[in-house]
Protein backbone atom coordinates (compact mmCIF):
# COMPACT_ATOMS: atom_id res chain seq x y z
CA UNK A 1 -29.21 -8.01 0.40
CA UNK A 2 -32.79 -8.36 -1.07
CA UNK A 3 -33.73 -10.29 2.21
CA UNK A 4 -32.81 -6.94 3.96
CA UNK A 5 -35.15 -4.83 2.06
CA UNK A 6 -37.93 -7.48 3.15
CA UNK A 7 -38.04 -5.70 6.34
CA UNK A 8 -37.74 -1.91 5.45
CA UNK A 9 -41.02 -0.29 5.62
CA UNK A 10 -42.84 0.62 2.59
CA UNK A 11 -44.24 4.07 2.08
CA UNK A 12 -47.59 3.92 4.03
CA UNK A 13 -45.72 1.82 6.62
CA UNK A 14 -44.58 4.79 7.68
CA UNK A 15 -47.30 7.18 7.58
CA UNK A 16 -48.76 4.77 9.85
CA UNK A 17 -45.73 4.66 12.38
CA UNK A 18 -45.30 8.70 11.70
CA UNK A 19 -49.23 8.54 12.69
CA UNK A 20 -48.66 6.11 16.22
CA UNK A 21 -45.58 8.51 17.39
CA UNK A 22 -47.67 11.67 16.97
CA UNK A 23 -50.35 9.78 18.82
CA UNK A 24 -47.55 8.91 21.63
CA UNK A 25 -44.86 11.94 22.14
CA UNK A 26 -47.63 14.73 20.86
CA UNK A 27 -46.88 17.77 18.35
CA UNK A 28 -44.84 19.86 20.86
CA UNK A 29 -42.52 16.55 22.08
CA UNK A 30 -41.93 15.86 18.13
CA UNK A 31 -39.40 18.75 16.91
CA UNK A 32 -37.61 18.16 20.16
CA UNK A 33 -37.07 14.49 19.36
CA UNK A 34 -35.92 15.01 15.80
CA UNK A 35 -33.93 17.89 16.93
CA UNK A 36 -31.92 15.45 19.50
CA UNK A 37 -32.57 12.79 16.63
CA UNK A 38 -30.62 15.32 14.13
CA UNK A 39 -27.71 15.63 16.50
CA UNK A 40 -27.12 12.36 17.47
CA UNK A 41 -26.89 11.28 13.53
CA UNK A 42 -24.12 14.50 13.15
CA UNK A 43 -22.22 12.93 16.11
CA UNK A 44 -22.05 9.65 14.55
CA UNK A 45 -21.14 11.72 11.21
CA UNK A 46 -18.24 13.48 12.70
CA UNK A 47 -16.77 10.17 14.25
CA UNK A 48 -17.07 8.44 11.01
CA UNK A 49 -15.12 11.19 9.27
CA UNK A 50 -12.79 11.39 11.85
CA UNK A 51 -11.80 7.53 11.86
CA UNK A 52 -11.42 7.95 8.32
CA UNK A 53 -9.18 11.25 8.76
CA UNK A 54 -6.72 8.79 11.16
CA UNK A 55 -7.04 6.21 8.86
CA UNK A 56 -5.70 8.44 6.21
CA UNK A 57 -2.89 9.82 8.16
CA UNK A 58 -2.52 6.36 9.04
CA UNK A 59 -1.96 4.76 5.71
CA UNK A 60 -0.04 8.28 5.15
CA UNK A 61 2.70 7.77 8.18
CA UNK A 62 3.40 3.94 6.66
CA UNK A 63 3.87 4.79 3.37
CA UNK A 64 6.21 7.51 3.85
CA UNK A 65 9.10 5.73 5.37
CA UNK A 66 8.86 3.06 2.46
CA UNK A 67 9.17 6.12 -0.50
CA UNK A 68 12.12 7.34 1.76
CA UNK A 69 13.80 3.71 1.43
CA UNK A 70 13.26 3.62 -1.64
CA UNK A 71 15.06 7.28 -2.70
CA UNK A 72 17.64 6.08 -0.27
CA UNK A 73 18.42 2.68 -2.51
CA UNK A 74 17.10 4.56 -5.61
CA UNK A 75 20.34 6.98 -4.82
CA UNK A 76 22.91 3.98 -3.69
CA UNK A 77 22.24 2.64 -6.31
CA UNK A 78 22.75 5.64 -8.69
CA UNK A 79 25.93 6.21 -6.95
CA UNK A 80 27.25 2.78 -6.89
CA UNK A 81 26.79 3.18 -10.86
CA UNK A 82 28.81 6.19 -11.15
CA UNK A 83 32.35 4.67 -9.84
């Protein structure tokens, strides 16, 4: 893990790579490419949420039919102690 943060960028890292993409795209290109930026990182937001929403129902769907079994043996049982 602390070899990871090695390679993150410090602070005036990226002033200096804020500074070289102004210099490349230009001011008007720049909201544009944070605006398709922005929606690509909600897209990928959504999907995550939504593979954990089927993983849910999921883990949901398999657990129900093992509570039913065991009310059904739960009630046998019960029963089988009443004769």
């Amino acid at each position: 893990m602390t070899n990871l943060l090695l390679f993150l960028p410090s602070g005036s890292e990226w002033i200096i790579i804020g500074l070289i993409v102004l210099l490349i795209f230009g001011p008007k290109k720049i909201p544009e490419l944070m605006k398709g930026l922005g929606k690509g990182v909600k897209s990928f937001k959504d999907g995550i949420n939504e593979a954990k929403e089927e993983l849910k129902d999921t883990k949901e769907e398999i657990d129900k039919p093992a509570d039913k079994t065991k009310n059904e043996d739960s009630e046998s049982t019960s029963k089988e102690e009443k004769k």
